[in-house]
Protein backbone atom coordinates (compact mmCIF):
# COMPACT_ATOMS: atom_id res chain seq x y z
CA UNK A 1 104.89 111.77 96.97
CA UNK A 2 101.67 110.77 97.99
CA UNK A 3 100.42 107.27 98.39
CA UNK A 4 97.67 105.49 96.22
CA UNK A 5 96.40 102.97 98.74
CA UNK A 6 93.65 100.80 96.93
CA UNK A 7 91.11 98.03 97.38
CA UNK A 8 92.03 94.23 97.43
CA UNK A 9 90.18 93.85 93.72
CA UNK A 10 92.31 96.30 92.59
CA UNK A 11 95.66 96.08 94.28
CA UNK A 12 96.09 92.15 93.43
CA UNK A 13 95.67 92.85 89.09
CA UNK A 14 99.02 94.26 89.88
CA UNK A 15 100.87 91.47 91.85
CA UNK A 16 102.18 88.79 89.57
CA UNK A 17 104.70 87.33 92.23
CA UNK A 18 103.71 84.49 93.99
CA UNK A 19 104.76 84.75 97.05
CA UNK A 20 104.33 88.65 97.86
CA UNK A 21 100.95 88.16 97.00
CA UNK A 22 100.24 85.22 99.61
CA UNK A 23 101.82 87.66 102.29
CA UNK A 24 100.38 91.37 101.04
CA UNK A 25 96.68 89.57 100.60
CA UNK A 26 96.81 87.22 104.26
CA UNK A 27 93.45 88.16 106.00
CA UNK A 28 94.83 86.88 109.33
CA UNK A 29 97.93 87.59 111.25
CA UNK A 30 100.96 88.46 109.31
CA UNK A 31 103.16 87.22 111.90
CA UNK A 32 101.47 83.92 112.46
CA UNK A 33 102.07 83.49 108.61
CA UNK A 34 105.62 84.64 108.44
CA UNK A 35 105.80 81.80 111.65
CA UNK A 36 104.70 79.16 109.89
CA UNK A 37 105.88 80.04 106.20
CA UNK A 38 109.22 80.94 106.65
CA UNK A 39 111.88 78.69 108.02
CA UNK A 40 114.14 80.02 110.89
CA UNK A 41 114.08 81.81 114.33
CA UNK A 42 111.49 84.55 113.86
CA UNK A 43 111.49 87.29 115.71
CA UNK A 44 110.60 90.86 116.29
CA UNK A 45 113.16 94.24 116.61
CA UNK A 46 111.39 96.79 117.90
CA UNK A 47 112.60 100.29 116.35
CA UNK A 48 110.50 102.73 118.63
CA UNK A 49 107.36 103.04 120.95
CA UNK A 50 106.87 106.32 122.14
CA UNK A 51 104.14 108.84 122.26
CA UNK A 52 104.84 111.26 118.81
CA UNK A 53 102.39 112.91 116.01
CA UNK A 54 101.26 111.09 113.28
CA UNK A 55 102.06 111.46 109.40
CA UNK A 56 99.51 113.66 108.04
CA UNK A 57 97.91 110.69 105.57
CA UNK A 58 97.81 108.84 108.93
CA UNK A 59 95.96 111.93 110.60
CA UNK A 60 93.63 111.84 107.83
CA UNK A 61 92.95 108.35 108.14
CA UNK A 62 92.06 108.43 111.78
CA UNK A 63 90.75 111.73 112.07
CA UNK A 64 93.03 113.07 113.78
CA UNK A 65 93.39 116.98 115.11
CA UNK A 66 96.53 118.40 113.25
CA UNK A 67 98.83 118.12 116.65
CA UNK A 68 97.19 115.44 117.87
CA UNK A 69 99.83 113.08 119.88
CA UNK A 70 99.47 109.31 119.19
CA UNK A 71 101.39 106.45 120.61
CA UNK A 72 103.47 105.01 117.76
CA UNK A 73 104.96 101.67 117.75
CA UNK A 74 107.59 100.79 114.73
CA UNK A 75 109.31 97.22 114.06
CA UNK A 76 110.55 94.75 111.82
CA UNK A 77 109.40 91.70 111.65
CA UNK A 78 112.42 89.29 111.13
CA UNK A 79 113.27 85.84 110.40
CA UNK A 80 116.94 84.25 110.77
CA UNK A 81 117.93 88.11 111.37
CA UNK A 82 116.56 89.44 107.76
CA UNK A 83 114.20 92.29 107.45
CA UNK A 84 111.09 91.14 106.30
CA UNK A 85 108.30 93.49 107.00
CA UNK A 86 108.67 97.04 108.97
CA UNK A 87 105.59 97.43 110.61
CA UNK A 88 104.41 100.92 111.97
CA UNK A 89 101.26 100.77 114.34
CA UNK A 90 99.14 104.26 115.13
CA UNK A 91 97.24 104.01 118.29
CA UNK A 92 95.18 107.17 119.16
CA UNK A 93 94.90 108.31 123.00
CA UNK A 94 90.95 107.28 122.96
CA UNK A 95 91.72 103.60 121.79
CA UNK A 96 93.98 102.83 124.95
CA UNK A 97 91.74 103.81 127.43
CA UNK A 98 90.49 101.51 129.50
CA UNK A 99 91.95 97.84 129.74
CA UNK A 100 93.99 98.87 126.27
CA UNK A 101 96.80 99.96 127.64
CA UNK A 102 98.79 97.46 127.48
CA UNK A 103 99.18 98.30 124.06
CA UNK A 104 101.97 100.65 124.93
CA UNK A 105 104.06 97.90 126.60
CA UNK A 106 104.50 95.06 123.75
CA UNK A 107 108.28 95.30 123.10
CA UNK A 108 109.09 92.19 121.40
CA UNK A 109 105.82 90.38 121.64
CA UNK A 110 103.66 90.65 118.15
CA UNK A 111 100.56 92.86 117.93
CA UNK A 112 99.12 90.44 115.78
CA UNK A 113 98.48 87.96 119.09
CA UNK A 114 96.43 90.71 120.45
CA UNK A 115 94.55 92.07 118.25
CA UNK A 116 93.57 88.61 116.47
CA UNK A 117 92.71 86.85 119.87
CA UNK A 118 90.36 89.64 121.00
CA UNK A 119 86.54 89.43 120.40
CA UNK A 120 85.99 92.74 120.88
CA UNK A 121 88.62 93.34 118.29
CA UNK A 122 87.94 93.94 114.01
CA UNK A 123 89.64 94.79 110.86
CA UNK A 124 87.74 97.65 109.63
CA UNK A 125 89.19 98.15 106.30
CA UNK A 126 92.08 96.93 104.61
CA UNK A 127 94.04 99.10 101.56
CA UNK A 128 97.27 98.19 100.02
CA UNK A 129 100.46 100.41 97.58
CA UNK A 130 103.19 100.36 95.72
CA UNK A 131 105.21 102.72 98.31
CA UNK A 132 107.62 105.06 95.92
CA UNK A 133 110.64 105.44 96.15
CA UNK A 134 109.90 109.44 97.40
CA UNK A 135 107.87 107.98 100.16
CA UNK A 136 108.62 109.18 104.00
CA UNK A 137 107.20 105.66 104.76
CA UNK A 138 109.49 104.00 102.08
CA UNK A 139 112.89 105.71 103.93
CA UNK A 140 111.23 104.44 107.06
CA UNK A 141 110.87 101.02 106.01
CA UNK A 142 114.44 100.50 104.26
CA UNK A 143 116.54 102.60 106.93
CA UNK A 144 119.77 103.56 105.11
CA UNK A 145 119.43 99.75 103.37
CA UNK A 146 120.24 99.60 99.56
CA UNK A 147 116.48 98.89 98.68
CA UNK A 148 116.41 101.13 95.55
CA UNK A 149 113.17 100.21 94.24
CA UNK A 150 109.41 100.59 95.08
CA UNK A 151 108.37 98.15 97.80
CA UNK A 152 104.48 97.27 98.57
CA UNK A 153 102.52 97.93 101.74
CA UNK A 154 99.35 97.43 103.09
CA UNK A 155 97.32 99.39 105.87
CA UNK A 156 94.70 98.54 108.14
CA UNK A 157 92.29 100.11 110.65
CA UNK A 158 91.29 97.70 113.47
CA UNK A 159 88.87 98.60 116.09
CA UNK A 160 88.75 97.69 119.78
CA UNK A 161 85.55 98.50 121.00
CA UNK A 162 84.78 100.80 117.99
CA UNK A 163 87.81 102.70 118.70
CA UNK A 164 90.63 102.89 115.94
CA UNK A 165 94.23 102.08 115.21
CA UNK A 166 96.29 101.82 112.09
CA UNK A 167 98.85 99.26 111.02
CA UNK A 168 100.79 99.86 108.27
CA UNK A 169 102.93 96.82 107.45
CA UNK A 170 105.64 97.34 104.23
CA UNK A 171 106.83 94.45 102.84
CA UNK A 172 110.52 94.17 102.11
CA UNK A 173 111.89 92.34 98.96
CA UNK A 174 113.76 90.08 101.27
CA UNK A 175 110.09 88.53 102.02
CA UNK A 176 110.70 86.82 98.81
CA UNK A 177 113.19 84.49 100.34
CA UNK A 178 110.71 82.75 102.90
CA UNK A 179 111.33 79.27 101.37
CA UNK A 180 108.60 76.98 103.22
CA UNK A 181 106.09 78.53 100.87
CA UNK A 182 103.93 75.47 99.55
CA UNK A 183 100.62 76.55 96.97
């Protein structure tokens, strides 16, 4: 099943909790939020990074050739060992040219320190989703957990230097237990 990715003035009529909607609508880093908000050793466990093909709405997105190769990066963002977010960055071959390829070697360290400390760096466009349950992306994100219900997601395109990547970041209902949430 396909996804419905939609605009912010959309996407938030639908979000009536709290605090997925301060982490699903944060204009900055994710990470930096999940830092300060939630209480605990954060940290990040990386799944994969490795040079693969990209879904075909991710092709789309980043007009991609159909076997295009793209270097892939999936993790989960964590705090006191809990799943919060499984984050899934698509980098093509043209964005890590030049002094961008260090890209390929973040293990642990957090894209997000990158990409929002760069000036040559910018959030293109942002879209967010209720990911069903039919999803690839959804049996990505839960990985043989008991998550048995639709989970939200955002994507965005960055560009260094005018050249694209994608970050797709799902949100997992365990975000819901970051307690150092003030409003």
């Amino acid at each position: 099943m396909r996804i419905n990715w939609q605009n912010k003035q959309i996407a938030r009529l639908s979000i009536k909790n709290k605090h997925l909607f301060l982490f699903l609508f944060e204009n900055g880093s994710l990470t930096r939020l999940i830092q300060d908000r939630c209480k605990g050793r954060f940290h990040i466990d990386l799944i994969n990074e490795s040079w693969a093909e990209a879904m075909s709405d991710e092709k789309n997105l980043l007009s991609l050739r159909s076997n295009e190769i793209t270097f892939i990066r999936e993790s989960y963002l964590k705090c006191n060992n809990k799943k919060l977010v499984y984050a899934r960055t698509v980098i093509p071959q043209p964005t890590l040219r030049e002094q961008n390829q260090t890209l390929t070697k973040l293990g642990q360290k957090p894209l997000g320190e990158i990409l929002f400390k760069n000036n040559n760096v910018y959030r293109k466009s942002m879209k967010y989703a209720k990911i069903p349950l039919s999803n690839k992306l959804h049996k990505k994100a839960i990985n043989h957990s008991a998550i048995s219900s639709e989970i939200y997601g955002r994507q965005s395109i960055f560009c260094i230097k005018n050249k694209p990547l994608l970050v797709v970041e799902i949100f997992l209902p365990s975000i819901m237990d970051c307690k150092e949430i003030t409003f």
